[in-house]
Every structure is written in C-alpha cells, then in structure tokens.
C-alpha atoms as a PDB file:
ATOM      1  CA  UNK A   1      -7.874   0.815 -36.942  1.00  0.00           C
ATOM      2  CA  UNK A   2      -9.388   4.063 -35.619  1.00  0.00           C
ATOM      3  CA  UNK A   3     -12.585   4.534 -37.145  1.00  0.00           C
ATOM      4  CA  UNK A   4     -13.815   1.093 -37.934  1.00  0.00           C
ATOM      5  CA  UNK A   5     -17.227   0.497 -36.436  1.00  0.00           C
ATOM      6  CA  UNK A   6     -19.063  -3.185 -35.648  1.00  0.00           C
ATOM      7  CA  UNK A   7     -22.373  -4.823 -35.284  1.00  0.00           C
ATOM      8  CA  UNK A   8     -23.648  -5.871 -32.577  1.00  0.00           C
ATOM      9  CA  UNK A   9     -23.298  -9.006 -34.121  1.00  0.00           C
ATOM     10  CA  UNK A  10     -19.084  -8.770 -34.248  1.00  0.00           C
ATOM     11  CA  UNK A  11     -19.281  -7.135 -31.072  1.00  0.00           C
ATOM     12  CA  UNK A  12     -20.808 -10.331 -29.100  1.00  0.00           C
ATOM     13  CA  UNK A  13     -18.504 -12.577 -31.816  1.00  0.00           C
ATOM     14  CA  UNK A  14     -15.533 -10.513 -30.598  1.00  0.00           C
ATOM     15  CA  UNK A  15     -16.359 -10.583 -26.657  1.00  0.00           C
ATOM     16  CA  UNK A  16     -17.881 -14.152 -27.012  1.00  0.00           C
ATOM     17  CA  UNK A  17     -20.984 -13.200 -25.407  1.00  0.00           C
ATOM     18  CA  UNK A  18     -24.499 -13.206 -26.517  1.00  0.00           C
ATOM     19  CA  UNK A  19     -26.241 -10.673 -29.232  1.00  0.00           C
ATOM     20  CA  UNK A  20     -28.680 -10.111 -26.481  1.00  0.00           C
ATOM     21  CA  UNK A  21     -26.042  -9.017 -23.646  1.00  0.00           C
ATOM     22  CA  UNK A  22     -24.366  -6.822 -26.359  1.00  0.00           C
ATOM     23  CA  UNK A  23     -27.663  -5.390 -26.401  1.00  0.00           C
ATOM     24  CA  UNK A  24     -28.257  -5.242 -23.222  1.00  0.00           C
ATOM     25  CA  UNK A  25     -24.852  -3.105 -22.192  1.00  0.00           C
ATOM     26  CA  UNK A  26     -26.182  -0.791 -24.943  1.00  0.00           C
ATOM     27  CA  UNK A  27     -29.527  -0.392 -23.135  1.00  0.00           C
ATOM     28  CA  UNK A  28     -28.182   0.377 -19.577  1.00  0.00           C
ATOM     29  CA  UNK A  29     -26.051   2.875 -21.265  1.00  0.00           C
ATOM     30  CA  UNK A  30     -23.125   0.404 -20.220  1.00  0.00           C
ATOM     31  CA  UNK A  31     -21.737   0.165 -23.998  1.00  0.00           C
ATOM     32  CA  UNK A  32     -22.224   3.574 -26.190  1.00  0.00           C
ATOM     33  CA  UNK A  33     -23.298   3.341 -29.507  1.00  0.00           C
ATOM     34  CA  UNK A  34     -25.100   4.517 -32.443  1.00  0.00           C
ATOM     35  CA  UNK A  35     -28.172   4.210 -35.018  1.00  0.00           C
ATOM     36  CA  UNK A  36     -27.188   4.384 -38.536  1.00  0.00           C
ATOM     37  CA  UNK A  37     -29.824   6.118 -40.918  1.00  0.00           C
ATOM     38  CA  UNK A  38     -31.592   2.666 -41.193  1.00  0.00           C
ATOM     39  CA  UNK A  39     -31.935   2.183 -37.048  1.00  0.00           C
ATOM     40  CA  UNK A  40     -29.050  -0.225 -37.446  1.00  0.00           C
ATOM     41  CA  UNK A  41     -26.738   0.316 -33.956  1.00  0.00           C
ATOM     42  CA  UNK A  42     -23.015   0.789 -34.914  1.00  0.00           C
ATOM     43  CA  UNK A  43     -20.327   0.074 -32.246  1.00  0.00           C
ATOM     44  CA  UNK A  44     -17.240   2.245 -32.519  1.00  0.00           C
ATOM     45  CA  UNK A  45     -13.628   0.402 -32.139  1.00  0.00           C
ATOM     46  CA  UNK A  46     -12.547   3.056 -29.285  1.00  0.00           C
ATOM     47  CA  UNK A  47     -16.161   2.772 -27.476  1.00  0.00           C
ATOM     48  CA  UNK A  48     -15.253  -0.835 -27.392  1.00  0.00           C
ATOM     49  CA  UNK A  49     -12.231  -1.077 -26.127  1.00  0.00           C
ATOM     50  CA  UNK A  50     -13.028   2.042 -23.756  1.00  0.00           C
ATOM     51  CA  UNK A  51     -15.812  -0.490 -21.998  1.00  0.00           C
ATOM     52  CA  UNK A  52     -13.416  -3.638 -21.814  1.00  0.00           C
ATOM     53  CA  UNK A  53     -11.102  -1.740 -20.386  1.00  0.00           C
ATOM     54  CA  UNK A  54     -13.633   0.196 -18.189  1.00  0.00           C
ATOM     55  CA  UNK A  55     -14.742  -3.538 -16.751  1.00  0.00           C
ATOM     56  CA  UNK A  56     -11.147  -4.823 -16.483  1.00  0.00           C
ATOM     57  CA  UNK A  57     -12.144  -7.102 -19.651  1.00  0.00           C
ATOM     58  CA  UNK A  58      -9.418  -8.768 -21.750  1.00  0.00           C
ATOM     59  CA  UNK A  59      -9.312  -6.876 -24.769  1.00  0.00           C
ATOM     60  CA  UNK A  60      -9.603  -9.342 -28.132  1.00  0.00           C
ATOM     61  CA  UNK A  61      -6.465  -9.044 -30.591  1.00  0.00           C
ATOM     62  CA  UNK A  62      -8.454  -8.281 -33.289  1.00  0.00           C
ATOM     63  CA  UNK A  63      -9.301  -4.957 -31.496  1.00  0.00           C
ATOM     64  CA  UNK A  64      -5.782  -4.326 -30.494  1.00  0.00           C
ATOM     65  CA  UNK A  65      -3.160  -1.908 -31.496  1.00  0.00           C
ATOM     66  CA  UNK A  66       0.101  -1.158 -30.916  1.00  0.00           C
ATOM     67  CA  UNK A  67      -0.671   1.489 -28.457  1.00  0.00           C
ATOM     68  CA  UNK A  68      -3.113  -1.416 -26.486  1.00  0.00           C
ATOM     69  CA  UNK A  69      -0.253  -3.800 -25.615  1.00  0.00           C
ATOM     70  CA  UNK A  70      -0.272  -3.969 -21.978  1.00  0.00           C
ATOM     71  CA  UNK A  71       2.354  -1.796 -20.096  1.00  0.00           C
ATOM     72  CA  UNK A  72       5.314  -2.831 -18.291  1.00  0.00           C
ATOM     73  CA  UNK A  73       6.786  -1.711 -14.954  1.00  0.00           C
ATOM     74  CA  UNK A  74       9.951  -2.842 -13.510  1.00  0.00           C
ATOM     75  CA  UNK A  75       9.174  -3.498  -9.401  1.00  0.00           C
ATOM     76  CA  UNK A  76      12.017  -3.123  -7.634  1.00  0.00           C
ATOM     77  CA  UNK A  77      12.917  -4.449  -3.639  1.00  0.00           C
ATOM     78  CA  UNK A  78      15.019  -6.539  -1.450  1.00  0.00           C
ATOM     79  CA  UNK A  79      12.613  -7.662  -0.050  1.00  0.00           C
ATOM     80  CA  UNK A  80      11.244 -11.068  -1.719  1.00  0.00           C
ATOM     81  CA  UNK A  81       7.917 -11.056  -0.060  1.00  0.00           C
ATOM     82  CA  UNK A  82       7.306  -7.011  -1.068  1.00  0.00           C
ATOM     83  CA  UNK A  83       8.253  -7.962  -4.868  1.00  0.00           C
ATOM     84  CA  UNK A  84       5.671 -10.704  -4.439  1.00  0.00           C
ATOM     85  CA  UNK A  85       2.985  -8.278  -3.595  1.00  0.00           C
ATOM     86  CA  UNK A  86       3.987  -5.749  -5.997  1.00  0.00           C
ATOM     87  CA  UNK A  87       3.701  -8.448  -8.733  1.00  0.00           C
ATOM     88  CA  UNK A  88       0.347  -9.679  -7.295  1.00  0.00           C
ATOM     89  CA  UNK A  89      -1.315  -5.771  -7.499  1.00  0.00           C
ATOM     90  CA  UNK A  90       0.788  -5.168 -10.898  1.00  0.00           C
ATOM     91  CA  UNK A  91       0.013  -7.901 -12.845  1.00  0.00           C
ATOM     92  CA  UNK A  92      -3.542  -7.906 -11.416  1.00  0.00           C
ATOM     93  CA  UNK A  93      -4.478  -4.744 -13.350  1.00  0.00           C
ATOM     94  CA  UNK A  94      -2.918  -5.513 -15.915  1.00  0.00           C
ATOM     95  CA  UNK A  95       0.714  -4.684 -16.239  1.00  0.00           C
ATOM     96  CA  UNK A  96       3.527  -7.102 -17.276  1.00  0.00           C
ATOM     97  CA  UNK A  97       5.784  -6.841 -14.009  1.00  0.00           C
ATOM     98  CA  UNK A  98       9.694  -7.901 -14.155  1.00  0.00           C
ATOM     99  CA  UNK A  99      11.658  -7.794 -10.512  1.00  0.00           C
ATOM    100  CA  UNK A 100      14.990  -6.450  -9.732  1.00  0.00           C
ATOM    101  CA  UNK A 101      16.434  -7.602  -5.770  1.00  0.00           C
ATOM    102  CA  UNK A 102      18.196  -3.508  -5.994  1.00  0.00           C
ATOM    103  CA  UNK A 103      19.578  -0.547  -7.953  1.00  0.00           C
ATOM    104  CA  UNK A 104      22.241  -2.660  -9.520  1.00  0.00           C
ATOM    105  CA  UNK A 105      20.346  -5.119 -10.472  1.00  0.00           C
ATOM    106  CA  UNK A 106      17.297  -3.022 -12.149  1.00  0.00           C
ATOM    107  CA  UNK A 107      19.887  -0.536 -14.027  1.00  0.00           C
ATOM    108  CA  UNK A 108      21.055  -4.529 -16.088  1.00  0.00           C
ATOM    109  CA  UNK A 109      17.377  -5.189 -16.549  1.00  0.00           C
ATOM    110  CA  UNK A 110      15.846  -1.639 -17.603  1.00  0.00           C
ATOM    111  CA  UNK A 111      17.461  -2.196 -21.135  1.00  0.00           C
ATOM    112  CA  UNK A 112      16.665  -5.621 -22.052  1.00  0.00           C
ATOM    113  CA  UNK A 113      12.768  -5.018 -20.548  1.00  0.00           C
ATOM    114  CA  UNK A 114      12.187  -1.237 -21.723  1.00  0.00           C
ATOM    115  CA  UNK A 115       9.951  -0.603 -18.686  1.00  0.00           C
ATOM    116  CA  UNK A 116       7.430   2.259 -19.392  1.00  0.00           C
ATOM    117  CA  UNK A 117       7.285   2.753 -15.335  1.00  0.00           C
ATOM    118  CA  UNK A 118       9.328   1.614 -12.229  1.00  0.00           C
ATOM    119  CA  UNK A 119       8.363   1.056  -8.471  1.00  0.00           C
ATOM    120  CA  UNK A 120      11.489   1.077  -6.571  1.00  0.00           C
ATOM    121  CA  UNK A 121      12.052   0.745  -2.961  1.00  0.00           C
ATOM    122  CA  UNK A 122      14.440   3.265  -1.342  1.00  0.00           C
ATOM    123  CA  UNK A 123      16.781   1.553   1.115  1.00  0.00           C
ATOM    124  CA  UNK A 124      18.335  -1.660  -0.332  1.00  0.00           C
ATOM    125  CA  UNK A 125      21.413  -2.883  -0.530  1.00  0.00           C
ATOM    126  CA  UNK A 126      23.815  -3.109  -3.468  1.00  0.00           C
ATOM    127  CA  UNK A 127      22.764   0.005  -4.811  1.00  0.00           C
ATOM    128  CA  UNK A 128      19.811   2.100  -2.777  1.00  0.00           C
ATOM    129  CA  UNK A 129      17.115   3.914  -4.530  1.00  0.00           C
ATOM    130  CA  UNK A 130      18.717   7.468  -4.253  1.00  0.00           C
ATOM    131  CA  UNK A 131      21.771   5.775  -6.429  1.00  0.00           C
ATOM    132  CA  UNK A 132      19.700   4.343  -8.669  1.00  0.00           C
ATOM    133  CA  UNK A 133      17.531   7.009  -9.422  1.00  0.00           C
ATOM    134  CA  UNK A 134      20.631   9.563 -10.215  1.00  0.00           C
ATOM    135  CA  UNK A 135      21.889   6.371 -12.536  1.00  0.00           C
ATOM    136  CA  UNK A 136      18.231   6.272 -14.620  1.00  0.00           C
ATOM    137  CA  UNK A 137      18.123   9.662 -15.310  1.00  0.00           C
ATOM    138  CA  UNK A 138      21.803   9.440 -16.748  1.00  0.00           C
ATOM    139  CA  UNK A 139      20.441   6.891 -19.218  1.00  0.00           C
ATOM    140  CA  UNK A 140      19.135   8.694 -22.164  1.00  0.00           C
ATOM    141  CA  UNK A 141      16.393   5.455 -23.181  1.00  0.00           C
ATOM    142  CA  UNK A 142      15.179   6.112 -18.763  1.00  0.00           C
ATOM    143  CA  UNK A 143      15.766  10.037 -18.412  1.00  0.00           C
ATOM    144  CA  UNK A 144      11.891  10.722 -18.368  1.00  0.00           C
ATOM    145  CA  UNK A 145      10.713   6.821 -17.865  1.00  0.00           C
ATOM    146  CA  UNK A 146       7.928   7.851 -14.559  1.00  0.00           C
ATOM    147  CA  UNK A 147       9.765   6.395 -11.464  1.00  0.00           C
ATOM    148  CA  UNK A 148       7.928   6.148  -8.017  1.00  0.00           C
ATOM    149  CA  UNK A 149       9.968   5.838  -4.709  1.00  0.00           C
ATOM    150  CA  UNK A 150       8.436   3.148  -2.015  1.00  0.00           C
ATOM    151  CA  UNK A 151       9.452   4.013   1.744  1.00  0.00           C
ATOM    152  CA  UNK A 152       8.062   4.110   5.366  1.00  0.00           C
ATOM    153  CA  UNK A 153       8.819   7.469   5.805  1.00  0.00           C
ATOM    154  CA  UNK A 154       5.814   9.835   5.185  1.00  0.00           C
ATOM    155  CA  UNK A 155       6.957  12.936   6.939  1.00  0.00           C
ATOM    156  CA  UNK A 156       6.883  16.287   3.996  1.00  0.00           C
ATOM    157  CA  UNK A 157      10.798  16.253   4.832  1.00  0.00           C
ATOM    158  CA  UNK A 158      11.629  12.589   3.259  1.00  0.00           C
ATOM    159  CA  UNK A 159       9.172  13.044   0.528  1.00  0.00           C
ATOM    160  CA  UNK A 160      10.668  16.483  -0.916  1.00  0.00           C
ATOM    161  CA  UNK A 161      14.292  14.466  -0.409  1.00  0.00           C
ATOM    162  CA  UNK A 162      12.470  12.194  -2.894  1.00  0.00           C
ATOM    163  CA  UNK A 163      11.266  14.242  -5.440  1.00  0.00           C
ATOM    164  CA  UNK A 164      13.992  16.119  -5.441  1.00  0.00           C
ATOM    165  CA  UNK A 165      16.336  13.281  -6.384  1.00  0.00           C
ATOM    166  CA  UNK A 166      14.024  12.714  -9.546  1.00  0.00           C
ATOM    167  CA  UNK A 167      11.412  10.258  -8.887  1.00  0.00           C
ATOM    168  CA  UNK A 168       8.033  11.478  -9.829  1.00  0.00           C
ATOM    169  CA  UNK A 169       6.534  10.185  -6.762  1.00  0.00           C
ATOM    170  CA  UNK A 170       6.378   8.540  -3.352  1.00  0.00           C
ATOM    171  CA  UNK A 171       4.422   5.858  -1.860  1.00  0.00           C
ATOM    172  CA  UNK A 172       4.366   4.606   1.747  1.00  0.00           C
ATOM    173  CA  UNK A 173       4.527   1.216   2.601  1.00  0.00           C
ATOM    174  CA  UNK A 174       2.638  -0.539   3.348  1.00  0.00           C
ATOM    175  CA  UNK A 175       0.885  -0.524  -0.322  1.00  0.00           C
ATOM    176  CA  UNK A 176      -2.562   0.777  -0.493  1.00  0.00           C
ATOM    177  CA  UNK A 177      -3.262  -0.776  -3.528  1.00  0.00           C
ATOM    178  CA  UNK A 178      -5.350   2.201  -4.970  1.00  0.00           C
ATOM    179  CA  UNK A 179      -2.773   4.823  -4.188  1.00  0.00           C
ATOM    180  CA  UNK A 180       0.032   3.186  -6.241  1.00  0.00           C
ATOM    181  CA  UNK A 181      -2.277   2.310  -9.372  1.00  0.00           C
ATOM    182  CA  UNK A 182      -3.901   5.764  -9.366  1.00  0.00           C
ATOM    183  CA  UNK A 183       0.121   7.478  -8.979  1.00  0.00           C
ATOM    184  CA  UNK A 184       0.878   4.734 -11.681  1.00  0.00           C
ATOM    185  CA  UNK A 185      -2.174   5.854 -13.784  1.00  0.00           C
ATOM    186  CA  UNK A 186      -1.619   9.267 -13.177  1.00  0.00           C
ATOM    187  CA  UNK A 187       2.094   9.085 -14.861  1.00  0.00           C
ATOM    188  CA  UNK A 188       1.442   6.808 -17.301  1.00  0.00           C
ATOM    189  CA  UNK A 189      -0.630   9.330 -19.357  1.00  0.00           C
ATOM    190  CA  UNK A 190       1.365  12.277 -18.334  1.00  0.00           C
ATOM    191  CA  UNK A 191       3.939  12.124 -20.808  1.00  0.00           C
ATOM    192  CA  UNK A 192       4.016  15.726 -22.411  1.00  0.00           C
ATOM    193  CA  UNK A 193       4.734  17.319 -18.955  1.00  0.00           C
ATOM    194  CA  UNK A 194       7.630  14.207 -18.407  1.00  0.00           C
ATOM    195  CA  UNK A 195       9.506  15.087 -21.341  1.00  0.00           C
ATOM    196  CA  UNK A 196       9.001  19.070 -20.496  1.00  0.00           C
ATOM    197  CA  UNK A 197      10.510  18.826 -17.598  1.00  0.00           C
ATOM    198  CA  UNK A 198      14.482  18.256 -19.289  1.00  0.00           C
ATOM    199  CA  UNK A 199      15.446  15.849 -17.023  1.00  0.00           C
END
C-alpha cells in the first residue's frame, strides 16, 4: 500500500476519532501532512502509521502490511516470576512474547514460533544460555536471529565472555525496562550488519 494517501476524513474514520482532532494533530505539527493544489490536506499511509506508532497507538488493519505485524521474541528463564516480567515489558510495547523455562526447552519452541528476537537468561538449568546460544547459531532458520544474554554480572570480563559466545548483547538484571527495549530496538532494525557478520 505504499503510496496511498487519506483525508482527513478516513484518517479520523480509520483512528475513530473526530475530524477535528485529526485536525488538530495536523496543527501542532503532531500528524504531518500535505495541501493538494486545491488546499485539500492529504495524509500519507507511512506518516500515519509513523504517528500511531510514535504514540504507542494500535495500528488499524486496513493500514497494515505484512511488514506491520507485530514482532515476536522468545523470553527465556527459570525463573517463573522473571518470565512474568519479561512478558509484562514485552507484550507492553508491543511484542507477541512466548516463554521457554531453559535452553532445551527454547531450542523445541524457536521452530514452531519463528521468533524474530530472543531474551535469554544465562545460568539455568537443563541447558544454560552459553549451550543454547552455540545450539541457535547451528540452526540455519536462528544463525543471525538477534539474541540478548540476561545476567547479574556486569563486570567488562563476563560481558566480552558473552558476546563472544554469539549473543548480540547483554543486559543486567534487574531489567531496566528502557535498556532492554532500546537493545531490542536497536537489533531489530539492524539486520544488514546481522547477516554480514557470517555467523
């Protein structure tokens, strides 16, 4: 659909606000748009979905593609209460979140879900992050899927141990929320430089 424009008119239809508040967000240089030779204001699809996404809004399916579908991310712990929380932040911005209890049990669920990201804690039993890392990157369909490593340990020591065992980055626990959505953000549009890297 790139390249279809609306009224303001469809715009407040699709939102299911009012004409004026469309108008509004277009005044406060909330909502870009444009005049049309005839002073008629034109609201491209990508300026539209930029701002719903800008102000965490659902976006409408009508404005959806296949590229919009929200993205999923595999959280991964022993601990129940730590999966909760991951799930609470995850699926609060967004994301559709599956759990895994450890290594083992996220390598049986990675091809059934197709994650486009995992969050895996590093000391678990059944399988520990280190082994499950080396087993994802084995996996042609999860060689270059972003993985991030959750530990205590913040020393520069443990966190080159991590990187160098493939994940693309490290987060210490416990969660600031804004650290792991911006590392999640970060690799979620990176992936040129993940498939570059031949891993």
């Amino acid at each position: 659909m790139p390249g279809k424009y609306f009224t303001t008119f469809e715009a407040s239809r699709l939102l299911g606000v009012s004409l004026p508040t469309i108008v509004n967000w277009i005044k406060a240089n909330r909502l870009k748009a444009h005049k049309t030779p005839g002073g008629h204001r034109r609201i491209a699809r990508e300026d539209l979905v930029a701002f719903l996404r800008r102000f965490e809004m659902p976006i409408p399916p009508e404005l959806a593609e296949e590229n919009d579908r929200p993205l999923r991310v595999l959280a991964v712990d022993d601990d129940p209460d730590e999966r909760d929380l991951l799930r609470a932040i995850l699926e609060d911005h967004g994301y559709v979140v599956e759990l895994a209890a450890n290594g083992f049990e996220a390598g049986l669920l990675v091809g059934a879900f197709k994650p486009d990201a995992v969050v895996m804690d590093l000391m678990m039993p059944a399988m520990d992050g280190f082994a499950a890392i080396a087993a994802l990157r084995k996996r042609p369909d999860t060689a270059n899927t972003p993985v991030i490593a959750c530990t205590g340990l913040s020393d520069p020591a443990s966190r080159q141990k991590v990187i160098a065992a493939g994940f693309d980055g490290h987060v210490v626990k416990p969660y600031r929320h804004e650290e792991l959505l911006d590392m999640l953000g970060k690799l979620l549009h990176a992936e040129p430089e993940r498939a570059a890297r031949g891993t």
